[in-house]
Protein backbone atom coordinates (compact mmCIF):
# COMPACT_ATOMS: atom_id res chain seq x y z
CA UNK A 1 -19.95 13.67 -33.91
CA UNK A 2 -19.18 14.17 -30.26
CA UNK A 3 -20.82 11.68 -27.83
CA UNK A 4 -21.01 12.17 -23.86
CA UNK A 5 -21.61 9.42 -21.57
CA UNK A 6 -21.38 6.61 -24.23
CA UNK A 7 -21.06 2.94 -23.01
CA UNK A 8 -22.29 4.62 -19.28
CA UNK A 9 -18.87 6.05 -18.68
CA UNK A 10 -18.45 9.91 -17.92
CA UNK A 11 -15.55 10.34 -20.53
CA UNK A 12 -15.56 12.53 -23.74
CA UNK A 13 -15.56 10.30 -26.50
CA UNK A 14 -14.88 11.73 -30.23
CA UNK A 15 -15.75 9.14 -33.24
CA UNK A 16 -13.74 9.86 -36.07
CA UNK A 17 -15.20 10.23 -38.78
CA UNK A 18 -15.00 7.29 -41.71
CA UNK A 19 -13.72 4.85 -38.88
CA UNK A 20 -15.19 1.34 -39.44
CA UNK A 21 -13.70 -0.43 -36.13
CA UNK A 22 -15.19 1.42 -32.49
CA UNK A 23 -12.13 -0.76 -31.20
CA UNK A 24 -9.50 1.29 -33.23
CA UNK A 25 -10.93 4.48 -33.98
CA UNK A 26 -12.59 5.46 -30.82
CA UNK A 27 -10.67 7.55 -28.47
CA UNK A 28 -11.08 8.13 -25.06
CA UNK A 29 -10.32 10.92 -22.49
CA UNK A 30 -10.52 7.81 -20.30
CA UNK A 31 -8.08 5.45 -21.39
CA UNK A 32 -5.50 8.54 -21.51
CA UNK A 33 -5.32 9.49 -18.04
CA UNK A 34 -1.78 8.40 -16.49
CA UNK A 35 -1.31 7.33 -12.72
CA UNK A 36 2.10 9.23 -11.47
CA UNK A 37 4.12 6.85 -9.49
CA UNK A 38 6.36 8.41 -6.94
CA UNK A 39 6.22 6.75 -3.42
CA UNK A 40 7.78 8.04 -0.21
CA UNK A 41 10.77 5.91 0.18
CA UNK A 42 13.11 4.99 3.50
CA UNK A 43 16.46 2.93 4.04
CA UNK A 44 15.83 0.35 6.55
CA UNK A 45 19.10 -0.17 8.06
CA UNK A 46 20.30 -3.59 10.65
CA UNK A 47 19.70 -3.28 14.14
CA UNK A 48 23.51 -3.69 16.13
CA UNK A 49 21.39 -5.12 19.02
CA UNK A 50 18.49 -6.92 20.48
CA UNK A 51 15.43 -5.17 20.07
CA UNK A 52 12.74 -5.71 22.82
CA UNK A 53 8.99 -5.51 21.22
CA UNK A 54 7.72 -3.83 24.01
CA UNK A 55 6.23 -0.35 22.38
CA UNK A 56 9.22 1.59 24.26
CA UNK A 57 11.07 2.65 21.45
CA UNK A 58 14.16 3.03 24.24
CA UNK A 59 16.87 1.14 22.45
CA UNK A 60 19.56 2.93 20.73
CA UNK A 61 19.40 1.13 17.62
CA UNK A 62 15.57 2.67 17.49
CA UNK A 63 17.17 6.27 18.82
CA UNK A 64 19.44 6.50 15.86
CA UNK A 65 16.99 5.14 13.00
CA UNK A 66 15.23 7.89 11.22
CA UNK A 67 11.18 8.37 11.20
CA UNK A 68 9.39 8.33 7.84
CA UNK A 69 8.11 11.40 6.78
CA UNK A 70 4.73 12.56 8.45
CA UNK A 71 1.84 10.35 7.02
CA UNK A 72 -1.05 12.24 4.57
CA UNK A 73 -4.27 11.75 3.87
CA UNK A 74 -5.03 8.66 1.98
CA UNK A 75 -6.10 10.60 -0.92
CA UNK A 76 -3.22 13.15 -0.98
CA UNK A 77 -3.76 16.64 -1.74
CA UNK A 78 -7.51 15.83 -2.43
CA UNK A 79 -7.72 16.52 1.49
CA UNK A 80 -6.81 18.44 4.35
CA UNK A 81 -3.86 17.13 6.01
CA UNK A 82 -4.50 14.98 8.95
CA UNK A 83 -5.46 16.15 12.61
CA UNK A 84 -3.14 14.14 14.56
CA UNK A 85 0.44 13.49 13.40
CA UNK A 86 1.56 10.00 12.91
CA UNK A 87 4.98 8.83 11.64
CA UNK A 88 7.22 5.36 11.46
CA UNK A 89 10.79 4.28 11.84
CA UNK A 90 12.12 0.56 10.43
CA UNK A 91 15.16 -1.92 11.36
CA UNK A 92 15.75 -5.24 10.25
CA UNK A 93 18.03 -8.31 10.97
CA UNK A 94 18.80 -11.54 9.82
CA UNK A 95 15.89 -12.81 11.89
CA UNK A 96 13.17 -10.02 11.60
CA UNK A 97 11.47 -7.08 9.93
CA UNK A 98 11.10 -4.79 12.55
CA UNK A 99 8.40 -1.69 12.32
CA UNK A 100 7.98 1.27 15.12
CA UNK A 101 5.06 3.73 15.33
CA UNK A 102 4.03 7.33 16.92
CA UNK A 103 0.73 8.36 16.64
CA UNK A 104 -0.39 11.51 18.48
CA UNK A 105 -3.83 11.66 19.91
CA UNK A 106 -5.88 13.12 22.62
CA UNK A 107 -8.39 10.61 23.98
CA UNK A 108 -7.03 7.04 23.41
CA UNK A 109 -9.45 4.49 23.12
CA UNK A 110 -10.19 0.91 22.03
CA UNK A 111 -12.61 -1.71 22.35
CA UNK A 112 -11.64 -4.64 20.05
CA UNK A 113 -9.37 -7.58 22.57
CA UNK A 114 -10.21 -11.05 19.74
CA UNK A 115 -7.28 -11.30 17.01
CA UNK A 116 -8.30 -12.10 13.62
CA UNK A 117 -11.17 -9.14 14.66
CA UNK A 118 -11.77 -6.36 12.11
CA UNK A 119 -9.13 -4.52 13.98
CA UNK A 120 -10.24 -1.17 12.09
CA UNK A 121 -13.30 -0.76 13.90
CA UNK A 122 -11.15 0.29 16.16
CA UNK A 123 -8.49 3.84 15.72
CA UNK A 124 -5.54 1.48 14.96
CA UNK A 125 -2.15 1.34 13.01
CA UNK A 126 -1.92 -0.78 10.02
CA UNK A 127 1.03 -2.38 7.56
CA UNK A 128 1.16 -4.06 4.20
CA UNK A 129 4.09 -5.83 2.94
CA UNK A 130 4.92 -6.88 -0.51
CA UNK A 131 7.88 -8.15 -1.08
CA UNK A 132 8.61 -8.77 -4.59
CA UNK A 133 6.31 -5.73 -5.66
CA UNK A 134 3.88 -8.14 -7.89
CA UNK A 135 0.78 -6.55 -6.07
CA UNK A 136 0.35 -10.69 -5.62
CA UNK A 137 0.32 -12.72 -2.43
CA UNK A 138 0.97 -9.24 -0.03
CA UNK A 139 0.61 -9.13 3.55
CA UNK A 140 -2.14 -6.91 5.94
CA UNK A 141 -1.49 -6.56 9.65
CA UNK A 142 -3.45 -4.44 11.83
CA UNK A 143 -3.56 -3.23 15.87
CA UNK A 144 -5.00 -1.29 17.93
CA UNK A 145 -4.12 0.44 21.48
CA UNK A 146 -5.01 -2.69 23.14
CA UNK A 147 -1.86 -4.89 21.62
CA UNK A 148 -5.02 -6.38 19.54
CA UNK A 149 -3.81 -7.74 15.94
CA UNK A 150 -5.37 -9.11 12.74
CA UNK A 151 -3.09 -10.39 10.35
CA UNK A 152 -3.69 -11.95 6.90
CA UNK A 153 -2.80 -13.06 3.63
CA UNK A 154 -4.17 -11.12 0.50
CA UNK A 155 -3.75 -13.24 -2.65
CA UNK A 156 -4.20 -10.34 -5.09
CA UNK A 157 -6.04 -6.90 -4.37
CA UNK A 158 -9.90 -6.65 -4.03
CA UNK A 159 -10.24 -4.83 -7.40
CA UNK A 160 -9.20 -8.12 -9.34
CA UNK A 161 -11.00 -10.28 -7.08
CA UNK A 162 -8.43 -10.95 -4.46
CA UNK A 163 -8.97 -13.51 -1.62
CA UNK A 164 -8.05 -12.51 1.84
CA UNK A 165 -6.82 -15.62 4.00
CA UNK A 166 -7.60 -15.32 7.26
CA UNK A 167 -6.20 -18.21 8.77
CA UNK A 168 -3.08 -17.15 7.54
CA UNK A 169 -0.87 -16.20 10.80
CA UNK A 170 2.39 -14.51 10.96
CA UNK A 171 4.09 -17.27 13.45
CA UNK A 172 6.46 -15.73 15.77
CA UNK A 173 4.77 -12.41 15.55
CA UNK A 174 5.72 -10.10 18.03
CA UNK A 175 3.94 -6.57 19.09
CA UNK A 176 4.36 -4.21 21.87
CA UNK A 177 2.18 -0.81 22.51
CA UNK A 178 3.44 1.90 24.66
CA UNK A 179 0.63 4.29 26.04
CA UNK A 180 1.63 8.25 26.93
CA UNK A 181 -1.57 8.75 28.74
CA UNK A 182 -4.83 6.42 30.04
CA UNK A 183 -6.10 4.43 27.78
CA UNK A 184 -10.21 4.75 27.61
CA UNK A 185 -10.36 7.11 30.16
CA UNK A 186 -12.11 10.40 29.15
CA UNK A 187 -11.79 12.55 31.75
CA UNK A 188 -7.97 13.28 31.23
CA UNK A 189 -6.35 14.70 27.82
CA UNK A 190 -3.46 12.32 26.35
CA UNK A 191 -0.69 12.44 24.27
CA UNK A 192 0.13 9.68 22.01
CA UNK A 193 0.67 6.09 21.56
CA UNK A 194 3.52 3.89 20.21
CA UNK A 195 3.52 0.65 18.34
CA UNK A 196 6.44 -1.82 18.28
CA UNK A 197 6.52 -5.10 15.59
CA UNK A 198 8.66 -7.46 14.87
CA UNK A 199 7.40 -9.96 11.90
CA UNK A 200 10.08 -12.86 11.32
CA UNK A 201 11.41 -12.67 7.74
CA UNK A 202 11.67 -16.85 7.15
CA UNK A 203 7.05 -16.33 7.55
CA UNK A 204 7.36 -12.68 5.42
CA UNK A 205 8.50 -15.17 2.45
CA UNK A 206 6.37 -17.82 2.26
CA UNK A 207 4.19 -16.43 -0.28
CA UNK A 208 7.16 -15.08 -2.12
CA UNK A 209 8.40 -17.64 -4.77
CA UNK A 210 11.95 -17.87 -5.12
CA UNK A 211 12.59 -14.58 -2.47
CA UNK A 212 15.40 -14.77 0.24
CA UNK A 213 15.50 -12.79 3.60
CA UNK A 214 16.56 -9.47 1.81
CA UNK A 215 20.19 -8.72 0.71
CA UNK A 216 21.77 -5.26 0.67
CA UNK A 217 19.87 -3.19 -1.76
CA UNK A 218 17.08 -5.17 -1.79
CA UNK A 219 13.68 -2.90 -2.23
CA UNK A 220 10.17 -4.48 -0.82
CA UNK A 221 7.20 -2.67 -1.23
CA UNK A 222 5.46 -0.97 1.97
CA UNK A 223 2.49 0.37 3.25
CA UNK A 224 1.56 2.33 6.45
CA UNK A 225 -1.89 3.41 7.33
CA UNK A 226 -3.73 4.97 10.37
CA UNK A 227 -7.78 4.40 11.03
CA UNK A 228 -8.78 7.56 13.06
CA UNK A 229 -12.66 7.97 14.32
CA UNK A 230 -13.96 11.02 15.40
CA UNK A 231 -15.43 10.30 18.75
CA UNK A 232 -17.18 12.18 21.16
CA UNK A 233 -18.12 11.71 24.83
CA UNK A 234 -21.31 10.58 26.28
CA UNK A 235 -22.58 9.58 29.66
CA UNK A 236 -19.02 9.59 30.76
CA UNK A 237 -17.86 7.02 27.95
CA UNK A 238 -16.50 7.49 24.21
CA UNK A 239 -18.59 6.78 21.11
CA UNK A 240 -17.97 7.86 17.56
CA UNK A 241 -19.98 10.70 16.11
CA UNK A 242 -22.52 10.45 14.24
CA UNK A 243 -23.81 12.99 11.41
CA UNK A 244 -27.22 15.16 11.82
CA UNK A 245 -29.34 12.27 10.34
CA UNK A 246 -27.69 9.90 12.84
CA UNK A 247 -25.63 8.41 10.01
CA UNK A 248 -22.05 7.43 10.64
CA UNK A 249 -18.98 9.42 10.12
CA UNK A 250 -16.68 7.55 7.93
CA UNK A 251 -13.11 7.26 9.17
CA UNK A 252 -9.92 9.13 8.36
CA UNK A 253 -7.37 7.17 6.82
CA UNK A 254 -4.06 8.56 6.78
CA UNK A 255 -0.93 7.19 5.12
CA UNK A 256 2.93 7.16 4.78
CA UNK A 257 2.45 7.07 0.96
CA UNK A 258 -1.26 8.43 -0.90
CA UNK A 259 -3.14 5.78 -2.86
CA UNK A 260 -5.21 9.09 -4.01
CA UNK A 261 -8.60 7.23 -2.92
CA UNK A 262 -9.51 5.66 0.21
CA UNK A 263 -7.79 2.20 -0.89
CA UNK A 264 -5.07 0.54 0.78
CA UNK A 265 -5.12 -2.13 -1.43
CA UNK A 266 -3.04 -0.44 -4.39
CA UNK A 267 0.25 -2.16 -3.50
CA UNK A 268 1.93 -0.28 -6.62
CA UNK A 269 1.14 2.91 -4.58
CA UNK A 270 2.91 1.86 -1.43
CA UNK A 271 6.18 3.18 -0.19
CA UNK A 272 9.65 1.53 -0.85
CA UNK A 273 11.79 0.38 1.25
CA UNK A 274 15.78 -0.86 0.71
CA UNK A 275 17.81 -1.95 3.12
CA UNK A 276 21.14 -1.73 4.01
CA UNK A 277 23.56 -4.27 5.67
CA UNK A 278 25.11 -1.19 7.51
CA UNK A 279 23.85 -0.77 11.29
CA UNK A 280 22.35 2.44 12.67
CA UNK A 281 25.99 3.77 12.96
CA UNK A 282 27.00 3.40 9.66
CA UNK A 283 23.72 5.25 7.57
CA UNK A 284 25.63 5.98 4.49
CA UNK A 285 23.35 4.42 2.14
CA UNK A 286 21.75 5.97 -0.55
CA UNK A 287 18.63 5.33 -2.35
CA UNK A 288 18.77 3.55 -5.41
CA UNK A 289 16.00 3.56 -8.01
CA UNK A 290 15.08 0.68 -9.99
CA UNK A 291 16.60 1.23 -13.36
CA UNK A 292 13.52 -0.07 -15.11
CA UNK A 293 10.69 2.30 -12.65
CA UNK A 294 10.18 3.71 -16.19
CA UNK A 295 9.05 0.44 -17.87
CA UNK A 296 7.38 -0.79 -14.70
CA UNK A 297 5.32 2.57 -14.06
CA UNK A 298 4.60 2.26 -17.67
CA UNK A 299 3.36 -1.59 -17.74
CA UNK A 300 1.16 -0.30 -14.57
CA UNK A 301 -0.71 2.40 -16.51
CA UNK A 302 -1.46 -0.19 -19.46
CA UNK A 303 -3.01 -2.17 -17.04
CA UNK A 304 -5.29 0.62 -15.61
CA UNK A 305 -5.68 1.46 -18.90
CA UNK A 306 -6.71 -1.83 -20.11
CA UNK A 307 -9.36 -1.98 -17.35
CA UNK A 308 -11.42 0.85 -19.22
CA UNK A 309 -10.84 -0.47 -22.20
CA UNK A 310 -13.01 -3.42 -20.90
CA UNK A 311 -15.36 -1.23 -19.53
CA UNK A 312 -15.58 0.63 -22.47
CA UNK A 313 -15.76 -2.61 -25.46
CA UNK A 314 -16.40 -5.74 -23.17
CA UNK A 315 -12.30 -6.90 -24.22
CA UNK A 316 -8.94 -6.07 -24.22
CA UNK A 317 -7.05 -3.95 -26.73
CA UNK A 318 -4.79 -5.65 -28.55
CA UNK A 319 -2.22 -2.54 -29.45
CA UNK A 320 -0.61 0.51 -27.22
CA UNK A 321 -2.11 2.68 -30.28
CA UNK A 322 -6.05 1.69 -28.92
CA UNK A 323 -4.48 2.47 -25.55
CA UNK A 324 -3.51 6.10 -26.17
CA UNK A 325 0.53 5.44 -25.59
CA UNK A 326 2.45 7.63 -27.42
CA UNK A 327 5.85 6.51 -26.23
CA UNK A 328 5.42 3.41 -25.45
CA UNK A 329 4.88 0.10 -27.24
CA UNK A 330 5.35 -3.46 -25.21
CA UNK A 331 3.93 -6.31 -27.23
CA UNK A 332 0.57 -7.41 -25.73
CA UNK A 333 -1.03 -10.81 -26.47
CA UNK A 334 -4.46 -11.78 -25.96
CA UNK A 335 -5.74 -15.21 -24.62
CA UNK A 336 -9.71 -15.19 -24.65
CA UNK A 337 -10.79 -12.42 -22.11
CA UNK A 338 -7.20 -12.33 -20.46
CA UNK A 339 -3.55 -10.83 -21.90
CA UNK A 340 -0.44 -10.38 -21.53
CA UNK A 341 2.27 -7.40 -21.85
CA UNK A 342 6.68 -7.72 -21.84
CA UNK A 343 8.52 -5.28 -22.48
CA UNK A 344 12.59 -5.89 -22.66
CA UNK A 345 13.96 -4.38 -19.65
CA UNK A 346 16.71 -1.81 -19.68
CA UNK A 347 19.39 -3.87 -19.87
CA UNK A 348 17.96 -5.98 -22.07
CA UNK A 349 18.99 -9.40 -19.95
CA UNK A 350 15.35 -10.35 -19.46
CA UNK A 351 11.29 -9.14 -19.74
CA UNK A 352 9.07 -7.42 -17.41
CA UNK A 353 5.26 -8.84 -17.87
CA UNK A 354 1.97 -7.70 -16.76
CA UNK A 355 -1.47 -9.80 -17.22
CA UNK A 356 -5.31 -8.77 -16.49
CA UNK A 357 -5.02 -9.33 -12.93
CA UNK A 358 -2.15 -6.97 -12.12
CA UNK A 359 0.29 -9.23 -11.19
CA UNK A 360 3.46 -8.08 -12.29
CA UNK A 361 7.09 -10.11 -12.90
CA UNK A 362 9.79 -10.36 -14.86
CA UNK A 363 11.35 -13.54 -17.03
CA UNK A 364 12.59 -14.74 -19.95
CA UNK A 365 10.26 -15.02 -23.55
């Protein structure tokens, strides 16, 4: 008997026949779709020197760092490629996490001068940090042209009812923007704007249990985004379209790394980003994969996975086999309406975990 629709979710659902259990027997189109995980990546290498925040970009250490591959549409190949280019470039020392940004565009313009302001509202330039790649306790920082910031603290994304902390500061924050052109003047074409940011790495870790300023090798997770209106000029000012019904045009959002829907807040989606104890004149490192990506890309899609299953059957499954894995099979243990999943790591020293919420972390049994 072939259903369509059941349970109010548009996957094909085939009930085998003699099955007693909808939990076991059911299977879903659904619950076997697999995210692909494969971020844009960069080596962040040590700056040799001081490095002004000033939005110049004119030191050498900056010169010689490379830029990040030009950033996509937020939902990847789902979309046009952007308008405007935008790309970044990163250095680091034993102080601070430094992050540099081009963005190319004709009329600049912003509006927004109060921090802690939805910054976004604005066209603006935006990073998330995750250090220890839990999708846990990450970090959102936003500006615009005017040197304007917002900076938080997200305990967990908005999809498993994360709270963002605004009063949450980066202290000792430093930002610089560089204009190539007049800023809010529309009677004159420009050519770009640059960002300059220095957070300090002792604040980057206070969320982070048991994390150090990084080592060599170490890998944080990263995320770059760009808020672009489309604007338009009236009475001699700039104002963002509007569509035929007088309905707002929603914004571009275009990123170093696709989330593949208009959601920054996928922190397993974000780029990756090792550093290197070498300077700018020593770039010899090499990217190193984590030798368990497999096991955590794996743990990731059981837990996206696991979230249909509750929209399908109001719980959890308590087997890989009700999950449609093949090829995989981590033990999973269910507490009430919550779980857990470990599966041994490669070299078999410790566990890797996963629970309802996402959060992600490895241990001992």
């Amino acid at each position: 008997m072939r259903l369509i629709n059941l349970f109010g979710i548009g996957a094909v659902l085939i009930l085998m026949a003699g099955c007693t259990s909808p939990h076991k027997n059911i299977l879903s189109e659904e619950l076997a779709v697999a995210q692909t995980f494969n971020p844009e990546t960069y080596i962040c290498y040590q700056s040799s020197g001081e490095i002004v925040v000033d939005g110049k970009l004119d030191e050498v250490d900056w010169e010689k760092a490379a830029w990040t591959n030009v950033f996509v549409d937020i939902e990847g190949d789902k979309k046009p490629a952007p308008t405007y280019p935008t790309r970044a470039k990163m250095l680091w020392d034993t102080a601070c996490f430094y992050v540099a940004a081009e963005l190319v565009e004709p009329h600049l313009w912003g509006t927004l001068h109060q921090r802690d302001t939805v910054i976004f509202y604005d066209n603006d330039f935006e990073i998330f940090i995750d250090p220890d790649w839990d999708t846990h306790n990450y970090y959102e920082f936003e500006m615009n042209a005017l040197n304007t910031v917002w900076d938080l603290l997200l305990t967990k994304p908005y999809r498993d009812d994360g709270v963002p902390i605004d009063s949450w500061n980066i202290i000792g924050l430093k930002t610089g923007v560089h204009i190539s052109g007049t800023l809010n003047d529309p009677s004159d074409i420009d050519n770009k704007w640059f960002v300059e940011v220095a957070m300090p790495l002792e604040v980057l870790m206070e969320a982070q249990a048991g994390q150090s300023i990084p080592v060599d090798g170490d890998q944080w997770r990263v995320g770059f985004s760009r808020v672009q209106w489309q604007m338009e000029i009236e009475n001699g000012a700039y104002k963002k379209k509007k569509g035929p019904a007088g309905e707002r045009i929603p914004e571009d959002n275009w990123v170093w790394s696709a989330t593949d829907e208009i959601n920054m807040h996928k922190p397993e989606l974000w780029g990756v980003v090792q550093f290197s104890e070498s300077n700018t004149d020593n770039q010899f490192a090499v990217y190193q994969q984590d030798e368990d990506w497999e096991i955590i890309s794996q743990l990731r899609n059981l837990y996206y996975r696991q979230n249909n299953y509750m929209q399908l059957f109001n719980a959890f499954a308590s087997s890989t086999a009700e999950l449609r894995f093949d090829d995989f099979n981590p033990q999973i243990v269910i507490h009430g309406n919550t779980y857990t999943a470990s599966q041994i790591s490669t070299s078999g020293e410790f566990y890797w975990f996963i629970r309802e919420d996402g959060r992600l972390w490895k241990g001992q049994k």
